[in-house]
Protein backbone atom coordinates (compact mmCIF):
# COMPACT_ATOMS: atom_id res chain seq x y z
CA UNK A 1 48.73 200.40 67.45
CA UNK A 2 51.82 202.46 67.78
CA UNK A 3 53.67 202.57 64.33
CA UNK A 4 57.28 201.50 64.56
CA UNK A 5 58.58 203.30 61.48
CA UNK A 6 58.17 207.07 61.22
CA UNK A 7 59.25 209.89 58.31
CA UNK A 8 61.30 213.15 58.57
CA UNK A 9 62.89 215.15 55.80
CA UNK A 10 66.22 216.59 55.72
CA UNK A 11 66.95 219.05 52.56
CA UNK A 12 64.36 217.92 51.06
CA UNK A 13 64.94 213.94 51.06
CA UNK A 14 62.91 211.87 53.17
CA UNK A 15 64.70 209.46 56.10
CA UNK A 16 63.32 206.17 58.14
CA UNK A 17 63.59 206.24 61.36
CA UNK A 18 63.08 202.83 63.44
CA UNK A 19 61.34 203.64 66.99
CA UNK A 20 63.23 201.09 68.53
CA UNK A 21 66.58 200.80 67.76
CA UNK A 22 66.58 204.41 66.48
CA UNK A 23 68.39 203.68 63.57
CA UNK A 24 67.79 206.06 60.59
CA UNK A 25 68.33 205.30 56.74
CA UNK A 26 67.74 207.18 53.26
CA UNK A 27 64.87 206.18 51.21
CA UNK A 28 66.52 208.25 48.42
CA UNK A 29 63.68 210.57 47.11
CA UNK A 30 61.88 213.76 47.58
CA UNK A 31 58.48 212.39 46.67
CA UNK A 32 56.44 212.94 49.98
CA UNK A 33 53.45 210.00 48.97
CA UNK A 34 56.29 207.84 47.40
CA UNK A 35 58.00 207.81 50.96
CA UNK A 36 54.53 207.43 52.98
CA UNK A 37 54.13 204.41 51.11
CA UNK A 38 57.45 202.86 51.98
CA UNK A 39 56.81 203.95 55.26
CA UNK A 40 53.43 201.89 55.54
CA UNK A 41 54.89 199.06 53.66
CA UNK A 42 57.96 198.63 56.39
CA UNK A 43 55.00 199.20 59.44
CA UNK A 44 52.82 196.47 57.74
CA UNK A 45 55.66 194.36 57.49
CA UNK A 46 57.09 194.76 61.18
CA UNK A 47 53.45 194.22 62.43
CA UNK A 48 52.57 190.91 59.75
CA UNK A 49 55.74 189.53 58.50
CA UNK A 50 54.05 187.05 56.40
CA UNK A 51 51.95 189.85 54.61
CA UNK A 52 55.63 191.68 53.38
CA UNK A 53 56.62 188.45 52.33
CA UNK A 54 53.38 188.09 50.01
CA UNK A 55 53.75 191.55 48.65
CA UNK A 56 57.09 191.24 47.64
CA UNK A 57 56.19 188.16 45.44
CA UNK A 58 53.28 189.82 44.45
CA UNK A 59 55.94 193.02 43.44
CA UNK A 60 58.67 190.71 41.85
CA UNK A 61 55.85 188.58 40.18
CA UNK A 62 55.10 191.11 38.15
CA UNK A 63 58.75 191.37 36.45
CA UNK A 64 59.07 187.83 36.50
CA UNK A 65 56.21 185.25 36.52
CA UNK A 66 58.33 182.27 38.09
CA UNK A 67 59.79 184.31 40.37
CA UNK A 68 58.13 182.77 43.42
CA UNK A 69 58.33 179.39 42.55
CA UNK A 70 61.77 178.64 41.92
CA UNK A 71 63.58 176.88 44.15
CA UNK A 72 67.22 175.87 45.20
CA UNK A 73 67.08 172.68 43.12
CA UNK A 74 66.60 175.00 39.90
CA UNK A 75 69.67 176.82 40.88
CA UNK A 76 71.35 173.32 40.89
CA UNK A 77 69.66 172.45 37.68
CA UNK A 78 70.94 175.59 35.79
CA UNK A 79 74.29 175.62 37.90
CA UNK A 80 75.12 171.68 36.29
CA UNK A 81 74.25 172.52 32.89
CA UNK A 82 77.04 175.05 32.29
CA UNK A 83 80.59 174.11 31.47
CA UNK A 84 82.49 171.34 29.91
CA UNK A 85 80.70 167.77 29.80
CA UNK A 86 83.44 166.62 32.89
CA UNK A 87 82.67 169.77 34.67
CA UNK A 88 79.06 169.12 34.31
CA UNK A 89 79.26 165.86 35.40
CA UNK A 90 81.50 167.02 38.51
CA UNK A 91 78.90 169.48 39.45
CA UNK A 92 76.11 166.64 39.50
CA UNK A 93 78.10 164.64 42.06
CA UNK A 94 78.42 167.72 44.14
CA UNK A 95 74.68 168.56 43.81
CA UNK A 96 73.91 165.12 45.51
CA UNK A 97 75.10 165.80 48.54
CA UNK A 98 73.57 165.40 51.37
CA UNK A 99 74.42 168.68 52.92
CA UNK A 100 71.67 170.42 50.26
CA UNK A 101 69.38 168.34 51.05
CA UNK A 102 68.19 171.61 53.72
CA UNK A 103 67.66 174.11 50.44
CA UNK A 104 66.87 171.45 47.36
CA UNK A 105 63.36 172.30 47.37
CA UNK A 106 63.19 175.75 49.26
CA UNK A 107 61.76 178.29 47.62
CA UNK A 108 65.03 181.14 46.63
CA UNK A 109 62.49 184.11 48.11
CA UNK A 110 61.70 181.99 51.75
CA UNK A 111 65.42 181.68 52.15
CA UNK A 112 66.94 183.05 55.19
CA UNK A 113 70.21 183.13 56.79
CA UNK A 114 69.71 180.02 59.03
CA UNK A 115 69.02 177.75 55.88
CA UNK A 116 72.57 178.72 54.55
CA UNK A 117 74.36 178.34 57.91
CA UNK A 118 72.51 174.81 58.22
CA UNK A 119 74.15 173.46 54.74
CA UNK A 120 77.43 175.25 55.96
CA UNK A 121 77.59 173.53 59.18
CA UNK A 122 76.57 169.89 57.82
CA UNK A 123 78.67 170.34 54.26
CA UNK A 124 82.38 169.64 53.65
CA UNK A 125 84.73 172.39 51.68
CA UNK A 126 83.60 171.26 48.50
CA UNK A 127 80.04 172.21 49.86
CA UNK A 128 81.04 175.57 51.25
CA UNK A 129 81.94 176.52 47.74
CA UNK A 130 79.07 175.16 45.88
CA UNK A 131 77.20 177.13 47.83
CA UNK A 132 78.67 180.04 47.38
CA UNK A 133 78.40 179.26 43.40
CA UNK A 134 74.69 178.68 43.68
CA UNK A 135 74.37 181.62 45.39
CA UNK A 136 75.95 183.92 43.47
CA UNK A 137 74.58 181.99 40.23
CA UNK A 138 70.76 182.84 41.52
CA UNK A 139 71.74 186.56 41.74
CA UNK A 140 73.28 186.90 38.82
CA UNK A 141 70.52 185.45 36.93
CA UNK A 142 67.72 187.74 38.64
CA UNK A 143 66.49 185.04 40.35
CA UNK A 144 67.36 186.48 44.16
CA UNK A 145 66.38 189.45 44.72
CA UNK A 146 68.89 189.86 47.78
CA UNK A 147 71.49 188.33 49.05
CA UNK A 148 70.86 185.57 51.68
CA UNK A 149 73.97 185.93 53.27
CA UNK A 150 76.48 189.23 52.62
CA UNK A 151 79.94 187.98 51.88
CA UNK A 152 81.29 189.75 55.36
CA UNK A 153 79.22 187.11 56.87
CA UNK A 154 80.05 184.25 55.51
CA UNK A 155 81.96 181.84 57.59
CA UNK A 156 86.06 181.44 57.07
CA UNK A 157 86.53 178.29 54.63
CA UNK A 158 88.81 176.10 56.59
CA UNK A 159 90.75 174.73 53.93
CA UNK A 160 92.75 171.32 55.05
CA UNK A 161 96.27 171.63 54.34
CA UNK A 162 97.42 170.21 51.02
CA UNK A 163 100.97 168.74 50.41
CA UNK A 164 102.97 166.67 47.53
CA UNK A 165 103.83 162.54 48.21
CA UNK A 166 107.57 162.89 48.83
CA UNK A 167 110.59 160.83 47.47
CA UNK A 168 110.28 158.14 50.09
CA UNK A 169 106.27 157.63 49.80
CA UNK A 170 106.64 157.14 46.34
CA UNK A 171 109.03 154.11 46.39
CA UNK A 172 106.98 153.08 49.40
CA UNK A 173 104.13 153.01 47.41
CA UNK A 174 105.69 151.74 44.07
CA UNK A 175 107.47 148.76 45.76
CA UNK A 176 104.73 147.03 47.53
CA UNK A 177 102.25 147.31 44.61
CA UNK A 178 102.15 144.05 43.10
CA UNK A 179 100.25 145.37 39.74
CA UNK A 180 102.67 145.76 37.45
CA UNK A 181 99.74 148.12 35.22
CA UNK A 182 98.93 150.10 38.66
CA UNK A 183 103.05 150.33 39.73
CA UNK A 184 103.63 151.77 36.18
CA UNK A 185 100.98 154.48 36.29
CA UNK A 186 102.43 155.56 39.68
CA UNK A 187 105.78 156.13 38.36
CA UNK A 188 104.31 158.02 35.34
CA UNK A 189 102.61 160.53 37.23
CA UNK A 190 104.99 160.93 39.50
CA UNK A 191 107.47 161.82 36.67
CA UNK A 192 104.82 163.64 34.78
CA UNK A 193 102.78 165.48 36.97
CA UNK A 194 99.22 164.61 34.90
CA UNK A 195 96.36 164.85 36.45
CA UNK A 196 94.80 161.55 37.63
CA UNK A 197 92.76 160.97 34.20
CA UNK A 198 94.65 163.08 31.97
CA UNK A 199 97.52 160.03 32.89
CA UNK A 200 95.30 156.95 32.76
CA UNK A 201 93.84 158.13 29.15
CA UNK A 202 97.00 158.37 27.64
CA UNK A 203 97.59 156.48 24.39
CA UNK A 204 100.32 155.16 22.00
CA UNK A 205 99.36 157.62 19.78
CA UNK A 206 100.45 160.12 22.45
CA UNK A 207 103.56 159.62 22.25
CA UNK A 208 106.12 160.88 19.30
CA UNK A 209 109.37 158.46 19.35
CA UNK A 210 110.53 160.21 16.21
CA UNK A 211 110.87 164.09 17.91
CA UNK A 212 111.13 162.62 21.28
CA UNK A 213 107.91 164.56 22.72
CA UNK A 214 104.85 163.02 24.82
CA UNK A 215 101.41 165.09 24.05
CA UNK A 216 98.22 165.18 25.55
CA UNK A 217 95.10 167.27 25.73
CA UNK A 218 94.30 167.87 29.26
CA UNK A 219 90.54 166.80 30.16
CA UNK A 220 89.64 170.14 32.51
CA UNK A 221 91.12 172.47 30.51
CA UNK A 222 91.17 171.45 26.69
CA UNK A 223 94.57 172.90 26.65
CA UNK A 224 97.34 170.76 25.64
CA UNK A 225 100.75 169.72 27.16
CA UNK A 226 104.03 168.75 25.31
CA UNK A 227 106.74 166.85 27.29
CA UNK A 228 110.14 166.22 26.52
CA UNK A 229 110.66 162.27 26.80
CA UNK A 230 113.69 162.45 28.82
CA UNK A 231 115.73 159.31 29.57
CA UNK A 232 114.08 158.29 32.99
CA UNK A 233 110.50 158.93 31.01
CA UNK A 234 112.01 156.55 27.90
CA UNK A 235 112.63 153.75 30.24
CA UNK A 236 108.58 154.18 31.80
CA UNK A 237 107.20 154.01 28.39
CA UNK A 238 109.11 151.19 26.44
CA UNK A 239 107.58 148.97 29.06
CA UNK A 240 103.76 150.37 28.07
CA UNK A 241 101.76 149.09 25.31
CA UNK A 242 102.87 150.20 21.52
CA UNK A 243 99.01 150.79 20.58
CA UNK A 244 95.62 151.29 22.27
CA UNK A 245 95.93 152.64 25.68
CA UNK A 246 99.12 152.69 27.76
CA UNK A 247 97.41 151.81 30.77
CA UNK A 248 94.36 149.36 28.91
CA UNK A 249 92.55 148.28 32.69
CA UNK A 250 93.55 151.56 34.72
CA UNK A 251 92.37 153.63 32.31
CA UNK A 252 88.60 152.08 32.12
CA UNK A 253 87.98 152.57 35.68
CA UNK A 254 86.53 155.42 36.85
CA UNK A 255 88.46 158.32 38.96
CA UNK A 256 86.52 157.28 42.32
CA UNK A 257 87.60 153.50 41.53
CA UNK A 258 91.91 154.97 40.95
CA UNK A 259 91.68 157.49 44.04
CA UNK A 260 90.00 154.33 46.50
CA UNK A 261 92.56 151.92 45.43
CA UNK A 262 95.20 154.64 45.81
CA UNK A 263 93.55 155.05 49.30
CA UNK A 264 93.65 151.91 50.09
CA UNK A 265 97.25 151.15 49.31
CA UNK A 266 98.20 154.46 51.58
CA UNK A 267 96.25 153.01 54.11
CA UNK A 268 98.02 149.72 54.12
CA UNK A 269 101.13 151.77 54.54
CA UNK A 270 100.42 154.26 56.61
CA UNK A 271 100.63 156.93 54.52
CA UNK A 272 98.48 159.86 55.58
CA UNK A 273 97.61 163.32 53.83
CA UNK A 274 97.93 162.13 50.62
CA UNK A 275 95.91 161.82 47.32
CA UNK A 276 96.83 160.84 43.59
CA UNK A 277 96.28 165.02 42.93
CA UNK A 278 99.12 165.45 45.43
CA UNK A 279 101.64 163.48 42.76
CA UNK A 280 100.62 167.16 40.64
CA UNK A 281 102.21 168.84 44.22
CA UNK A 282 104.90 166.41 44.17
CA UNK A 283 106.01 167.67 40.60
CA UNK A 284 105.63 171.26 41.25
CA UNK A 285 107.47 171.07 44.71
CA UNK A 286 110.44 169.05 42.90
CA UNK A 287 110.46 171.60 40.20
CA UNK A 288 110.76 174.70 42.20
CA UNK A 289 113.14 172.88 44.40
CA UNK A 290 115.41 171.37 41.15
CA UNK A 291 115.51 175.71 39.77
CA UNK A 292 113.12 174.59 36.89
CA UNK A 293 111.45 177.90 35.20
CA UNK A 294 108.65 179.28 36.53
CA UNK A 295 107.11 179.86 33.30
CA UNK A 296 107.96 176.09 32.35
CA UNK A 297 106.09 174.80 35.43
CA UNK A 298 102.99 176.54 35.10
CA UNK A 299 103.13 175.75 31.23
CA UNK A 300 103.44 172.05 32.33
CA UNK A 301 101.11 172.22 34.75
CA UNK A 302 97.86 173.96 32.52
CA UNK A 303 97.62 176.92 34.82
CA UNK A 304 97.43 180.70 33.73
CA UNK A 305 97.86 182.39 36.44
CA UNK A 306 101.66 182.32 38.53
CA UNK A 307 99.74 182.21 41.97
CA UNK A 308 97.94 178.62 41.19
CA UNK A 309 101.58 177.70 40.40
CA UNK A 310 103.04 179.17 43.30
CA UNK A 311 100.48 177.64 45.13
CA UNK A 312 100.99 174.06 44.08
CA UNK A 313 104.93 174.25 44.98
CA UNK A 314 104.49 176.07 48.38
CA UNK A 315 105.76 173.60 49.89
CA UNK A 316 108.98 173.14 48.37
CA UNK A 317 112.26 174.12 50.26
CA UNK A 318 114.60 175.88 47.85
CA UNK A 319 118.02 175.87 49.81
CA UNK A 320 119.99 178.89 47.89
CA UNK A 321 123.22 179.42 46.65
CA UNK A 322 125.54 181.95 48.61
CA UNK A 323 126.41 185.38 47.12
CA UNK A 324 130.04 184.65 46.85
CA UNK A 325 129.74 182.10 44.53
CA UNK A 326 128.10 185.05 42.20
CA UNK A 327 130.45 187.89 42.99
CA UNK A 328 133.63 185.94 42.31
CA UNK A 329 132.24 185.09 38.97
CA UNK A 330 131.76 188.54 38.57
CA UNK A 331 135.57 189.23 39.68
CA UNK A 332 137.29 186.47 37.34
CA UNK A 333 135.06 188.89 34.63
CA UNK A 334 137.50 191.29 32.53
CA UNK A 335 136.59 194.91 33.35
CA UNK A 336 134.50 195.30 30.29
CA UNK A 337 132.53 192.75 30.40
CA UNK A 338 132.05 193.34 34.55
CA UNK A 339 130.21 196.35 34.29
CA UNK A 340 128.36 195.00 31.44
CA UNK A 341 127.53 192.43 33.46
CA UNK A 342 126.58 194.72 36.51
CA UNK A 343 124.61 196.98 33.48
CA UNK A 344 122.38 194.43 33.28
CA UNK A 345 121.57 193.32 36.30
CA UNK A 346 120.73 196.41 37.39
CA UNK A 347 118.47 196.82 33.86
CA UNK A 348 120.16 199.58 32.39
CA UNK A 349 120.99 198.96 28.44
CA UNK A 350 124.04 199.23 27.19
């Protein structure tokens, strides 16, 4: 039988050549019977696929015993131990759906292309990135040899668009709840911002009347967040509990109970595009809009990096001020202090 794979030799390194789609590569040494045997490896291969599959495990076995046994669901296994206990315990919900069901228990070395496309198509967003986790997870850890998929390949993520509840949802929303426990939350996270649990586990002990501040230690993070109990934020919480939990029903259920109800309530309204994260979007989109710091917001918010804050408020419409306004301040300015003024705009010290 005609072998499809051939050997030549340029200065002294020896190339692959495939017969049939004449395409040429490197095999990146000078050892003649090194490159004869990569040469019948790739022929044996091409003519018995099944055989190059079996000599790679027997190749990788040798380097790592379990190598050929592990499958996808060990990936997930690995993948939900790491992290905080509520990041662990988001991971597990993730793992059980249905769209992995087409790699649980494939083996990580019979996985091809077609397997990953299959969980793509059938899996949500949330899916499209847990895969890419896994995937990445499995090389990192030696367990995949290769790459199933090259990132160039990987289809787009089609995100859907996110946006904040507005002004008029919220008093929508607050004004036809009839739970007086479930109306108060709403207005707390709406002037808050909190996260969906980081709001329903707040306590009396949270809260210090005699410095004015509200404090809480935010469950995804660990980091914690100090609020200034303004007036509108005094008025919420002198109608919550003085001990135990400020919200003691709200806060047992858990998050998939809060978000369905929330749902539900939309739902009855006709409120669409909407989530309890979005009251987070809300807040940032009010705060960019209001001129609130930058540095405030994405303090407030538990973020370290300015594009996640930029990102939650990129939907806010700042309407700015007009230039005049700032030069005649600058004229009713007494000459000194004008091109001091003008010094340090432009950053030059003085």
């Amino acid at each position: 039988m005609k072998k499809r794979f051939w050997l030549w030799r340029r200065n002294g390194v020896y190339y692959l050549q495939d017969a049939e789609t004449r395409q040429k590569e490197s095999l990146h040494t000078r050892d003649r019977r090194e490159a004869e045997r990569l040469r019948d490896a790739r022929n044996d291969a091409a003519i018995r696929p099944g055989l190059g599959i079996a000599l790679a495990k027997a190749y990788l076995s040798a380097h790592d015993a379990d190598i050929a046994k592990r499958t996808w669901q060990d990936v997930m296994d690995n993948f939900c131990a790491r992290g905080k206990p509520q990041t662990q315990e988001r991971r597990k919900r993730a793992m059980h759906s249905r769209c992995f069901d087409h790699v649980r228990s494939l083996k990580l070395l019979e996985t091809n292309a077609s397997d990953f496309l299959a969980v793509l198509d059938s899996g949500s967003v949330i899916g499209h990135a847990y895969l890419r986790c896994l995937h990445n997870l499995a090389i990192g850890l030696g367990w995949l040899p290769w790459p199933v998929l090259p990132t160039k390949l990987w289809p787009a993520l089609q995100v859907k668009s996110k946006r904040g509840i507005t002004l008029e949802e919220h008093q929508q929303i607050t004004s036809t709840e009839t739970n007086r426990e479930r109306r108060l939350y709403y207005e707390l996270v709406w002037e808050i911002g909190a996260s969906q649990t980081d709001a329903a586990l707040l306590t009396a002990d949270n809260i210090n009347w005699n410095e004015r501040i509200l404090s809480y230690q935010r469950q995804k993070t660990g980091t914690w967040s100090y609020i200034k109990i303004g007036s509108r934020l005094e008025i919420l919480l002198r109608q919550l509990p003085r001990e135990g939990l400020l919200f003691p029903n709200w806060g047992k259920v858990s998050n998939g109970d809060r978000a369905a109800e929330f749902r539900r309530r939309c739902r009855i309204l006709k409120i669409e595009g909407v989530s309890l994260h979005s009251y987070r979007y809300a807040w940032a989109e009010r705060a960019k809009s209001a001129g609130y710091p930058e540095r405030f917001a994405m303090q407030h918010l538990g973020h370290n990096s300015n594009a996640v804050t930029r990102a939650y408020a990129k939907n806010a419409h700042v309407i700015l001020p007009p230039l005049e306004e700032y030069e005649a301040k600058i004229i009713q300015l007494p000459p000194q202090a004008r091109v001091r003024h003008g010094s340090q705009k432009n950053g030059i010290g003085v």
